[in-house]
C-alpha atoms as a PDB file:
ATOM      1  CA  UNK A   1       2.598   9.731 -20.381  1.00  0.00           C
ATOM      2  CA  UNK A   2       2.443   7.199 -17.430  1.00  0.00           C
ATOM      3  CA  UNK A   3       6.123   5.434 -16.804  1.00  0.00           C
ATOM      4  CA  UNK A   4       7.424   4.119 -13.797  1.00  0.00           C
ATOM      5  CA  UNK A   5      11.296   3.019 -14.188  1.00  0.00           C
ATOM      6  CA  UNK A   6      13.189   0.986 -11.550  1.00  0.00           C
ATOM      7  CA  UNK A   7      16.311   1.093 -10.694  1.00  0.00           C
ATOM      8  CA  UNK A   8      18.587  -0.113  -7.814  1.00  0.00           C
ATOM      9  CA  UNK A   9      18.830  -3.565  -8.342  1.00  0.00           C
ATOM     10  CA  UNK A  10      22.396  -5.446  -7.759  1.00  0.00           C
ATOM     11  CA  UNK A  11      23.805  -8.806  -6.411  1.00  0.00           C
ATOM     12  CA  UNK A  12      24.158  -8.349  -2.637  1.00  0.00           C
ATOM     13  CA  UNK A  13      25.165 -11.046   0.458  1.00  0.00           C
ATOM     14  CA  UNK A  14      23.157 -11.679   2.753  1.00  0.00           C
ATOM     15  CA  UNK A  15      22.903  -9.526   6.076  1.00  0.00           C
ATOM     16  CA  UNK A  16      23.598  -6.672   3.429  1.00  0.00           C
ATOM     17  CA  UNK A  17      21.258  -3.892   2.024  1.00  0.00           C
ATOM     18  CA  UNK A  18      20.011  -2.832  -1.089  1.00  0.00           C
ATOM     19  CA  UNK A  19      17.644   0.850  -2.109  1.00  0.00           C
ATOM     20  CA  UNK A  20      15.224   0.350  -5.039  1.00  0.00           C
ATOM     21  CA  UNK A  21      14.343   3.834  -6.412  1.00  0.00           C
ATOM     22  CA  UNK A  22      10.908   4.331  -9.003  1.00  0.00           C
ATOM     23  CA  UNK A  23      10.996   7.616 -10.858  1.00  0.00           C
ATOM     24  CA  UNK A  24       7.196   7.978 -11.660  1.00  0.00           C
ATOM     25  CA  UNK A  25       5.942  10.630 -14.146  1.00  0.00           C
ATOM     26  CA  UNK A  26       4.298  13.094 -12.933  1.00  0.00           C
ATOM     27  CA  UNK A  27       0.604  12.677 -12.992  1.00  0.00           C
ATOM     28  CA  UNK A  28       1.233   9.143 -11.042  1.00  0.00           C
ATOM     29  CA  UNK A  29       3.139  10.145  -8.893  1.00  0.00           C
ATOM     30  CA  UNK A  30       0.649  12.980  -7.993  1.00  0.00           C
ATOM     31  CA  UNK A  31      -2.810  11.117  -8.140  1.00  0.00           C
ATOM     32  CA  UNK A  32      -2.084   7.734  -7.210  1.00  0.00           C
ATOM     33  CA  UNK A  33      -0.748   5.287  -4.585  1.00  0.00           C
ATOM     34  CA  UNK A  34       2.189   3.517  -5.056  1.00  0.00           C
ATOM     35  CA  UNK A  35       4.271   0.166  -4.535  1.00  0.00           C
ATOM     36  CA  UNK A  36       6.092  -2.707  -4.875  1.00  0.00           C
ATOM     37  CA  UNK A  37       5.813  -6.220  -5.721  1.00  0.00           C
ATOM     38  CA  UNK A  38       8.097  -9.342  -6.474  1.00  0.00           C
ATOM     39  CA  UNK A  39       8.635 -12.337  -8.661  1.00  0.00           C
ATOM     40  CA  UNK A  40      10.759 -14.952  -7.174  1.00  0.00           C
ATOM     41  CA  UNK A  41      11.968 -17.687  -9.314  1.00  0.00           C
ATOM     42  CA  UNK A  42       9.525 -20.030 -10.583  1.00  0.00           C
ATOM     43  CA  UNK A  43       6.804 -18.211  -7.781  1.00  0.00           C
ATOM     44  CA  UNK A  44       3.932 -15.964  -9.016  1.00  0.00           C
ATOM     45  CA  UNK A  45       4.440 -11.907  -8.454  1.00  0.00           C
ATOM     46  CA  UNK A  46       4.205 -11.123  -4.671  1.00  0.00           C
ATOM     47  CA  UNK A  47       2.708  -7.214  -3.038  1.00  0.00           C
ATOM     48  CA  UNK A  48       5.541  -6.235  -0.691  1.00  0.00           C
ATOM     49  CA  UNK A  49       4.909  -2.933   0.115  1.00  0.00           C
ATOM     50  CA  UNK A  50       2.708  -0.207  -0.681  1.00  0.00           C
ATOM     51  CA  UNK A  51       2.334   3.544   0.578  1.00  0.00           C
ATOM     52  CA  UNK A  52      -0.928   6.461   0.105  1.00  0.00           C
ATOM     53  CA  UNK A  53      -0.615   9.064  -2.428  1.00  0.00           C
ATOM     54  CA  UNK A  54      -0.086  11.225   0.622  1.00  0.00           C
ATOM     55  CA  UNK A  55       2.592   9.482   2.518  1.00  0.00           C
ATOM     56  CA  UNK A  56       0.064   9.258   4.955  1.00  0.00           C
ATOM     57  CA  UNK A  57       0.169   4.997   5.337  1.00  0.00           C
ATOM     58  CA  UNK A  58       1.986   2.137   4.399  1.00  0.00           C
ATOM     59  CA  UNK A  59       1.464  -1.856   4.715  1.00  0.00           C
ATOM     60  CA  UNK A  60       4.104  -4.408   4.386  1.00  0.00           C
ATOM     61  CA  UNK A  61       3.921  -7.785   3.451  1.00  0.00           C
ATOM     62  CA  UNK A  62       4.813  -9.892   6.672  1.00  0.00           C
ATOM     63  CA  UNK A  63       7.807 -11.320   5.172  1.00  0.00           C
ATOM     64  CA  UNK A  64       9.269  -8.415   4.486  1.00  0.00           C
ATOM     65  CA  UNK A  65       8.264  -5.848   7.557  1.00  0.00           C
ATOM     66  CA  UNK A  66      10.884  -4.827  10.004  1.00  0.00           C
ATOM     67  CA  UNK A  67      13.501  -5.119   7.114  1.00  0.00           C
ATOM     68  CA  UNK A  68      12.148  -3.170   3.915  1.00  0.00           C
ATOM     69  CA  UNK A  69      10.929   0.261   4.544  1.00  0.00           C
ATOM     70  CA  UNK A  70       8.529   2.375   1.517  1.00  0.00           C
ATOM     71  CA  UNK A  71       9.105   6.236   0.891  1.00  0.00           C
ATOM     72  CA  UNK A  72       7.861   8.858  -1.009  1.00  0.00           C
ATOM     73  CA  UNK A  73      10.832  11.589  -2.567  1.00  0.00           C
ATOM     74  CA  UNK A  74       8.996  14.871  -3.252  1.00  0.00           C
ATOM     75  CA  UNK A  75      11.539  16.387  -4.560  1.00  0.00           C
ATOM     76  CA  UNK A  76      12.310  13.648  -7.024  1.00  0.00           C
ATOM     77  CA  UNK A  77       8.956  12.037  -7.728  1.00  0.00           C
ATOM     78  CA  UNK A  78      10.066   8.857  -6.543  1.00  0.00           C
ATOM     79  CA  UNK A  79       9.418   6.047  -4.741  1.00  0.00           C
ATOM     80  CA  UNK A  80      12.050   4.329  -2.636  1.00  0.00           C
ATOM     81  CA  UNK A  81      12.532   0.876  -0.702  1.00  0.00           C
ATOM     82  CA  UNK A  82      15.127   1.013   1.237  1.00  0.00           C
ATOM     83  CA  UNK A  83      16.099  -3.434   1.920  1.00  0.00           C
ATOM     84  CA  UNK A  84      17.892  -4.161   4.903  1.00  0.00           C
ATOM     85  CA  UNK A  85      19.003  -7.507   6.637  1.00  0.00           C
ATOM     86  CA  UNK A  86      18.667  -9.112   3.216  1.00  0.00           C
ATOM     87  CA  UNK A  87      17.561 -12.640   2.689  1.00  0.00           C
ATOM     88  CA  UNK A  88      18.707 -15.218  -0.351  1.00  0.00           C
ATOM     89  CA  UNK A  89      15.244 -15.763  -0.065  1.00  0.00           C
ATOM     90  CA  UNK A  90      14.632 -11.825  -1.099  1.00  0.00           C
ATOM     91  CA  UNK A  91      16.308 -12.982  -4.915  1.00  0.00           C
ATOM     92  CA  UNK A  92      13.358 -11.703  -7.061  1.00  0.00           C
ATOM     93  CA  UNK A  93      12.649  -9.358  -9.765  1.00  0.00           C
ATOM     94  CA  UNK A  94      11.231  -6.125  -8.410  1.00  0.00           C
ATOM     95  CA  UNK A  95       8.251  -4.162  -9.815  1.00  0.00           C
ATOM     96  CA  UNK A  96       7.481  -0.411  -8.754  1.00  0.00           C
ATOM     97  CA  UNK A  97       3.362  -0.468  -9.395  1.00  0.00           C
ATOM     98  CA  UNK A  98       0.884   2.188  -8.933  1.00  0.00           C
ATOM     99  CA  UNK A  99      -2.440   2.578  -8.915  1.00  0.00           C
ATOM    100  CA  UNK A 100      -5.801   4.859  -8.310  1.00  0.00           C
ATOM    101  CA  UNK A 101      -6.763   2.636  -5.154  1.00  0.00           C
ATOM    102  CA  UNK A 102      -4.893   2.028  -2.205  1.00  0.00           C
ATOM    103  CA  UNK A 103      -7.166  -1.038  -1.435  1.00  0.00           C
ATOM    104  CA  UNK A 104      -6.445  -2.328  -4.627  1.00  0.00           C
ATOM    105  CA  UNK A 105      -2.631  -2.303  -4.756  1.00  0.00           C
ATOM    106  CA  UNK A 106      -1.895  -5.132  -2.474  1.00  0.00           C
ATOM    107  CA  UNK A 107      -3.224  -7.081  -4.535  1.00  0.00           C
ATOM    108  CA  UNK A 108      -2.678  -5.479  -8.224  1.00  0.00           C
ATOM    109  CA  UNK A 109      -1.989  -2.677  -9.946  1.00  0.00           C
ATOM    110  CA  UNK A 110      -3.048  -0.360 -13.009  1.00  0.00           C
ATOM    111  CA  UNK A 111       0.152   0.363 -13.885  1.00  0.00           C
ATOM    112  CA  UNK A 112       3.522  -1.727 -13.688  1.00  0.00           C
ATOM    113  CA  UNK A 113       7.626  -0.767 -13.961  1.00  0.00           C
ATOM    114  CA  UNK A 114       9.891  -3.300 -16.209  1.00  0.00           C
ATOM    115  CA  UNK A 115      11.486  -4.599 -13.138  1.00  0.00           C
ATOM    116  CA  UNK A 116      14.722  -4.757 -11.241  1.00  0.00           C
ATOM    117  CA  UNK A 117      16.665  -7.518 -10.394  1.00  0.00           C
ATOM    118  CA  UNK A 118      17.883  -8.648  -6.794  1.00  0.00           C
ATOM    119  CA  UNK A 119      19.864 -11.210  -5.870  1.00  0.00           C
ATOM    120  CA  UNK A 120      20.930 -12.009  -2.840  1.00  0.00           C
ATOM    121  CA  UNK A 121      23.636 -14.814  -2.473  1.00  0.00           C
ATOM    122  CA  UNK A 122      24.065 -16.772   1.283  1.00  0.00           C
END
């Protein structure tokens, strides 16, 4: 069964930091690449970062690199962003995606978390 569940999310100032965790089931988090997006209010959802199956590479959206750093957890079959020097600006739900094609996933994904929220006050 595919699932992808985020968790993480909090209220936070800003300056602060905040670590989004995605426990993945175990054939995604085997066979495909993995990532996460954003929704700010009243924007459309938003890549932010995305790593290989392998660990091997990650891209960042430019808004967010320097600051927000992707990981893979083994051990835990999990995928972690780790938020620091947060922004009010970073306020968004978050979405832990996944999908076949690292190409693809800056762009979209096959399969989607509920979302976590994040808000960061000023």
């Amino acid at each position: 069964q595919v699932q992808l569940v985020e968790s993480g999310g909090g209220l936070v100032q800003a300056g602060g930091s905040l670590r989004l965790s995605c426990l993945a089931s175990e054939v995604i988090f085997r066979y495909y690449a993995m990532g996460w997006f954003r929704q700010r209010p009243g924007k459309e959802r938003e890549f932010v970062a995305a790593m290989t199956r392998t660990a091997g590479s990650s891209v960042y959206a430019d808004s967010v690199k320097g600051r927000f750093t992707i990981s893979r957890d083994n051990a835990k079959n999990s995928v972690n962003l780790q938020m620091n020097s947060l922004k009010p600006e970073d306020t968004a739900i978050y979405f832990c995606a996944a999908d076949l094609n690292w190409s693809s996933l800056i762009s979209s994904a096959s399969y989607w978390g509920q979302g976590t929220q994040v808000t960061v006050s000023s």
